[in-house]
N, C-alpha and C. Protein backbone atom coordinates (compact mmCIF):
# COMPACT_ATOMS: atom_id res chain seq x y z
N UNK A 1 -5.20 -1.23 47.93
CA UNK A 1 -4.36 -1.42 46.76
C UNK A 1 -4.89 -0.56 45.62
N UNK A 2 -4.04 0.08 44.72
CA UNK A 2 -4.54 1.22 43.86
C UNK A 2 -4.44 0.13 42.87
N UNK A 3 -4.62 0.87 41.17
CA UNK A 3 -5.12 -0.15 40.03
C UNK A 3 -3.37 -0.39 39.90
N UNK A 4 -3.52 -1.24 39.36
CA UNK A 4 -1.77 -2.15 38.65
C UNK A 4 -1.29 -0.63 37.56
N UNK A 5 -2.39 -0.60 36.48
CA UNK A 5 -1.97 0.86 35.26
C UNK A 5 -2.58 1.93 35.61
N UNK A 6 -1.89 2.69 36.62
CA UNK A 6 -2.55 3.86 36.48
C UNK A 6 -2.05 5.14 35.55
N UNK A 7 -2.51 4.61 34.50
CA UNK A 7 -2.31 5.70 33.44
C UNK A 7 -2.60 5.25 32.23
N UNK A 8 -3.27 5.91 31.14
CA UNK A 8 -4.01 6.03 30.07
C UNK A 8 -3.17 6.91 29.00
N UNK A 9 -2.39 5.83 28.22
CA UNK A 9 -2.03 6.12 26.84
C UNK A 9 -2.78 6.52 25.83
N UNK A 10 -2.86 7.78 25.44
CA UNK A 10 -3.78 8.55 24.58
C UNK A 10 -2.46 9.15 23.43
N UNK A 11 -2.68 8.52 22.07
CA UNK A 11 -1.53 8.90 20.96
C UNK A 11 -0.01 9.17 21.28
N UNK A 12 0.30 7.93 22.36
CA UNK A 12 1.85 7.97 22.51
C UNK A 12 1.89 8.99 23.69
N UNK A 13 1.04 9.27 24.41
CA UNK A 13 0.84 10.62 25.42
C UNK A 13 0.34 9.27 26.62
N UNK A 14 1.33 9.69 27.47
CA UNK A 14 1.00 9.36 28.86
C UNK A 14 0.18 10.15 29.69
N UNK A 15 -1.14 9.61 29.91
CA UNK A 15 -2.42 11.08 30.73
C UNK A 15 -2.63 10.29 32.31
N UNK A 16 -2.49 10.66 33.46
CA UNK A 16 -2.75 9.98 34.65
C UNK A 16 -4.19 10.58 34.37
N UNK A 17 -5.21 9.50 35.18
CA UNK A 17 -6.24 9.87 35.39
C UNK A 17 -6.71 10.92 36.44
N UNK A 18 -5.76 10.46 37.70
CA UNK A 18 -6.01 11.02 38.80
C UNK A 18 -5.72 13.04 38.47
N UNK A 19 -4.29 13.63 37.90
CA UNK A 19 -4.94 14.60 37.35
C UNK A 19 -6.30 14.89 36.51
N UNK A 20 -6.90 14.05 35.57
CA UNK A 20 -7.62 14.73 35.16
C UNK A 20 -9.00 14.92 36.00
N UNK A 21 -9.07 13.72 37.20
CA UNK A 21 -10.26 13.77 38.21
C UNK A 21 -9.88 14.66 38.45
N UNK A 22 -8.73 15.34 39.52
CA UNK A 22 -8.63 16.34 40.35
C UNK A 22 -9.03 18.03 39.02
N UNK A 23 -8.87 17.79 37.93
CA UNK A 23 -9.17 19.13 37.47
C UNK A 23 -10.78 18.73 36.86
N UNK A 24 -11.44 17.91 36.56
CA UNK A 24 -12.36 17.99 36.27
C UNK A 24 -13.63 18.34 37.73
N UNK A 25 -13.00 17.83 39.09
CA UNK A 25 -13.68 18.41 40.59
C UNK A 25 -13.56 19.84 40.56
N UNK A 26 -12.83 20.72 39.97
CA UNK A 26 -12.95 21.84 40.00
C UNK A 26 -13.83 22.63 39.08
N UNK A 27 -14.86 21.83 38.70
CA UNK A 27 -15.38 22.44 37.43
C UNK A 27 -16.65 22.53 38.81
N UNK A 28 -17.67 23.81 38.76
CA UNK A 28 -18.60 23.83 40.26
C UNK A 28 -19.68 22.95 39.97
N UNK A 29 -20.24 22.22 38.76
CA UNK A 29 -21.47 21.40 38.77
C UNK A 29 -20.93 19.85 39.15
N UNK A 30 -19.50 19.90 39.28
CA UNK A 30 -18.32 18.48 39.54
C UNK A 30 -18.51 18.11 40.99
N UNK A 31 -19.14 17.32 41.62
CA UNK A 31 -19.16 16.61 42.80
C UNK A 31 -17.69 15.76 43.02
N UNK A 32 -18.30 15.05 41.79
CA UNK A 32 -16.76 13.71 42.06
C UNK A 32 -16.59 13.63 40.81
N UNK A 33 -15.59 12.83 40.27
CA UNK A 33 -15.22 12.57 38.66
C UNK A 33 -14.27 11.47 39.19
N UNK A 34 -14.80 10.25 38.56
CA UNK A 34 -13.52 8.88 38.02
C UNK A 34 -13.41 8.74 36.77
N UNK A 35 -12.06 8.47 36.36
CA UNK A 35 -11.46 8.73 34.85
C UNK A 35 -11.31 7.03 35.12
N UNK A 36 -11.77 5.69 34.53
CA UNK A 36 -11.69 4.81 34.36
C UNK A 36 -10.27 4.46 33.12
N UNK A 37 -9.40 3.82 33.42
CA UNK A 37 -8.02 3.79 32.70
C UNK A 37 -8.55 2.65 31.65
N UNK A 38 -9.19 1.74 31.17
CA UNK A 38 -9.52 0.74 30.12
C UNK A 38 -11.11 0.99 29.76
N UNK A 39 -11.65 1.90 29.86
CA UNK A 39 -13.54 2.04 29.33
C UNK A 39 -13.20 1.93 27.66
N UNK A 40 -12.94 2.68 27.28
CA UNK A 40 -12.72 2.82 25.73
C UNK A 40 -11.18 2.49 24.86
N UNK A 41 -10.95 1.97 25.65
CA UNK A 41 -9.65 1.31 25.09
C UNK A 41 -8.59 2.55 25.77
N UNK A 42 -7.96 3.22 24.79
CA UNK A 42 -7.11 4.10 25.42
C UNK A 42 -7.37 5.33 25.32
N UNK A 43 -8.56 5.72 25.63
CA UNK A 43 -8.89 7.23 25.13
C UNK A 43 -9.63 7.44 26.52
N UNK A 44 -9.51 9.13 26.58
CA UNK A 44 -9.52 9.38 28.01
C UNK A 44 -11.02 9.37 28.50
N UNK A 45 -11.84 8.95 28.97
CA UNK A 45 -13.30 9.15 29.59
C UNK A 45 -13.48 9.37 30.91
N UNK A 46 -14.82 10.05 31.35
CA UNK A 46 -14.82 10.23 32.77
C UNK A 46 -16.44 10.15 32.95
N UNK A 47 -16.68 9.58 34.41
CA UNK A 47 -17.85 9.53 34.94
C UNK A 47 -17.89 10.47 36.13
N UNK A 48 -19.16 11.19 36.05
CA UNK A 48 -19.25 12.22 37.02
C UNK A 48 -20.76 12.20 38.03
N UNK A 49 -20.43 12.63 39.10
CA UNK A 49 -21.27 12.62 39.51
C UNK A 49 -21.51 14.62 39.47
N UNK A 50 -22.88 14.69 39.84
CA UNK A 50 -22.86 16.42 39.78
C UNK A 50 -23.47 16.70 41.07
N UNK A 51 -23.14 17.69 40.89
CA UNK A 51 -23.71 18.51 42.04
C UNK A 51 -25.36 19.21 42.51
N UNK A 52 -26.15 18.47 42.96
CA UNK A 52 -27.69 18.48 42.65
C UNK A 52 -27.73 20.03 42.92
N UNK A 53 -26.89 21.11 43.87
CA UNK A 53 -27.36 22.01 43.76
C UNK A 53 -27.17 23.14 43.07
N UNK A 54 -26.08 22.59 41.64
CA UNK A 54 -25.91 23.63 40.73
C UNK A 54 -27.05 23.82 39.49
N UNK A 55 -27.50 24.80 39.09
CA UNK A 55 -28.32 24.92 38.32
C UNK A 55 -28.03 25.84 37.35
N UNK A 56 -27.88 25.89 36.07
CA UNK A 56 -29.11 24.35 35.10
C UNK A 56 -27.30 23.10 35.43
N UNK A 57 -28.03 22.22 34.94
CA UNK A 57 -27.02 21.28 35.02
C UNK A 57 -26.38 20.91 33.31
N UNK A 58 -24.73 20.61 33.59
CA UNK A 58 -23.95 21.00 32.39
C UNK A 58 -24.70 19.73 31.24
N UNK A 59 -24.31 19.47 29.92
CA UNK A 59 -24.53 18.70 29.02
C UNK A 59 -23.21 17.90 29.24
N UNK A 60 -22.60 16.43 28.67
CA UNK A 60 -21.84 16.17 28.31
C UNK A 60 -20.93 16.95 27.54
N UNK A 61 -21.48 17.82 26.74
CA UNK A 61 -20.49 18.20 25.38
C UNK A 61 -19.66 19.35 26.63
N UNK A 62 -20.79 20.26 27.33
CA UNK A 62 -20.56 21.57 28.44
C UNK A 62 -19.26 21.12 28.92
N UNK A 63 -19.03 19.83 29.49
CA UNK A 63 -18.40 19.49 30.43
C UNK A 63 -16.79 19.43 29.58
N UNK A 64 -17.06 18.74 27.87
CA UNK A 64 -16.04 18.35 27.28
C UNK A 64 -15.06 19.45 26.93
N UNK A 65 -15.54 20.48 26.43
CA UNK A 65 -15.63 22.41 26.58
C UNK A 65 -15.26 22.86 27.67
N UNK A 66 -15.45 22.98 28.79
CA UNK A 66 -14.62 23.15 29.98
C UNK A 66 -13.02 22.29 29.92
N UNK A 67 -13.04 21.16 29.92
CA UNK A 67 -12.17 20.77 30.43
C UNK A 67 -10.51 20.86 29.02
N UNK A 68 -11.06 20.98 27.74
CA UNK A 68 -10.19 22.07 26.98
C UNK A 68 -9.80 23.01 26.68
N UNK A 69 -10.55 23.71 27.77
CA UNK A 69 -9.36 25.14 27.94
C UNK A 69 -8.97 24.83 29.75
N UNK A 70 -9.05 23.48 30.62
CA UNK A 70 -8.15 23.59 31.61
C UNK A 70 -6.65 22.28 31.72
N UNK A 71 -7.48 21.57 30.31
CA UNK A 71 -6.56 20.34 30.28
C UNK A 71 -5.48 20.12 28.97
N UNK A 72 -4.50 19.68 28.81
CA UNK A 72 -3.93 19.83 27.68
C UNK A 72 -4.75 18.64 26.85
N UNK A 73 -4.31 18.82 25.15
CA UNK A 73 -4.91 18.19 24.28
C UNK A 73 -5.10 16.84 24.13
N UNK A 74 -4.25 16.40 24.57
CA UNK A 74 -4.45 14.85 24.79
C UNK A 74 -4.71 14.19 26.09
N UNK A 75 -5.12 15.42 26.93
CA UNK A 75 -5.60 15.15 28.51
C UNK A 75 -6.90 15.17 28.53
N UNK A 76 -7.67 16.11 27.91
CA UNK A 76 -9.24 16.07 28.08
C UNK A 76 -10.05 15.05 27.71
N UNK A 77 -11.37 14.35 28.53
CA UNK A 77 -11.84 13.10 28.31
C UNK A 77 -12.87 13.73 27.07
N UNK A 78 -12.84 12.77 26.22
CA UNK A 78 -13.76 12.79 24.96
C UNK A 78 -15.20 12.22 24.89
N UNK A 79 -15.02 11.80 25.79
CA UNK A 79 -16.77 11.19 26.69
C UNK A 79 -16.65 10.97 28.24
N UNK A 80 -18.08 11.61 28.44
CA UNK A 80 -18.66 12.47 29.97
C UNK A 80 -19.88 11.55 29.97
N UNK A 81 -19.71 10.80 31.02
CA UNK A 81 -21.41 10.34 31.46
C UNK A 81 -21.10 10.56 32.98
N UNK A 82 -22.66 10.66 33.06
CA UNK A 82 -23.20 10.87 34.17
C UNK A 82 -23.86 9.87 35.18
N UNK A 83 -23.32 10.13 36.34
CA UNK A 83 -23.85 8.67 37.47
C UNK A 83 -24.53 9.43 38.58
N UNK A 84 -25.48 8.18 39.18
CA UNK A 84 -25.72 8.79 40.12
C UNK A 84 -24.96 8.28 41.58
N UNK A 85 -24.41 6.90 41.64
CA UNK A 85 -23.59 6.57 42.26
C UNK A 85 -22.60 5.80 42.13
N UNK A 86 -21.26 5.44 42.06
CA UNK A 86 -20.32 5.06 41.86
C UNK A 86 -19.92 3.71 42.63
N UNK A 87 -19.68 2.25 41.92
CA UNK A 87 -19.76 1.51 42.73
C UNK A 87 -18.41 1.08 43.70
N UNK A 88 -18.38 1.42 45.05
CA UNK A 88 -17.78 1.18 45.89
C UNK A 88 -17.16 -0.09 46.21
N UNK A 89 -16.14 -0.09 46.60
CA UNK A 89 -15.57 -1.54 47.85
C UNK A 89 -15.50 -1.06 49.50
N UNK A 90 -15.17 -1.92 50.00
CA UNK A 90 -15.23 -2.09 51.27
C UNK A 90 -14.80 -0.78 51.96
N UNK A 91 -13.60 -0.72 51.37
CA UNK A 91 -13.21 0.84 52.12
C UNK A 91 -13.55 2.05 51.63
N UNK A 92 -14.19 1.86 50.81
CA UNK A 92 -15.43 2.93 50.04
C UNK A 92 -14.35 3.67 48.72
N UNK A 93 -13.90 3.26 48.59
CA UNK A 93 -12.85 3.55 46.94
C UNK A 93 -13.99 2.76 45.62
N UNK A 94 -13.68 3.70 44.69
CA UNK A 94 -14.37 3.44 43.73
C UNK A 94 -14.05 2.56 42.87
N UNK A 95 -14.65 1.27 42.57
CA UNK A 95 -13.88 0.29 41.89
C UNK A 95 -14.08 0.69 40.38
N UNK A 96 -12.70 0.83 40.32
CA UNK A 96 -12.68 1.12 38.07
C UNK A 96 -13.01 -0.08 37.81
N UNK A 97 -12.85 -0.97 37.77
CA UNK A 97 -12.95 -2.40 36.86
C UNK A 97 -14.39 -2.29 36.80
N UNK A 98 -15.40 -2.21 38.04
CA UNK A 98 -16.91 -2.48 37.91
C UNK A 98 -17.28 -0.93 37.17
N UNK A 99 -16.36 0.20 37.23
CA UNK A 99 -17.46 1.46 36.53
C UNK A 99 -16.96 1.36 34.99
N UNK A 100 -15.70 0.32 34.85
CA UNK A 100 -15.57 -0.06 33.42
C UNK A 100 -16.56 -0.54 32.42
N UNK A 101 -16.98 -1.95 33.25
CA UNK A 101 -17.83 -2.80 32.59
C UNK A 101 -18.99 -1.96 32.49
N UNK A 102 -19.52 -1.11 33.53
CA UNK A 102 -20.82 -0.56 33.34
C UNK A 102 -20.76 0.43 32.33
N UNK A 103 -19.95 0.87 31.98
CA UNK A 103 -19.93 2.25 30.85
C UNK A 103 -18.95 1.56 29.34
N UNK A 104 -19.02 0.59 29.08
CA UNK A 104 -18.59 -0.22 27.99
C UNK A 104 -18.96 0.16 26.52
């Protein structure tokens, strides 16, 4: 079962998360990226995991800078943290509700 809202109202702007994961994986230090739809109320955030073998490894801000010149203005997440693992369910999908509470 996917989340009930999948999508994140940012200033009257409808942003799916799942685009902004799929363009933030294309960034090469991007392993994985979940865009959690309720962390900060309605503003876009993302947790990333990186890629241990890119070097040097990006900053938060690096990451926020990339993803405004590939995302439109009210698509890019305004806070980037970093995980080292993402907590799973059974069928190994990443549960937003638990990477919510943890990044609060």
């Amino acid at each position: 079962m996917d989340r009930k809202k999948d999508v994140v109202i940012r200033c009257g702007f409808n942003v799916s998360p799942r685009e902004v994961e799929e363009t933030l994986e294309r960034h090469p230090a991007v392993a994985e990226a979940a865009v959690p739809d309720d962390t900060h109320g309605e503003e876009v955030s993302a947790v990333l995991l990186l890629d241990p073998s890119y070097s040097p490894s990006p900053s938060p801000q690096d990451i926020v800078g990339w993803s405004k010149k590939h995302l439109g203005r009210h698509r890019y997440p305004r806070r980037v943290e970093f995980t080292d693992s993402y907590p799973l369910g059974p069928s190994h999908k990443v549960l937003k509700r638990e990477l919510c509470a943890r990044y609060r």
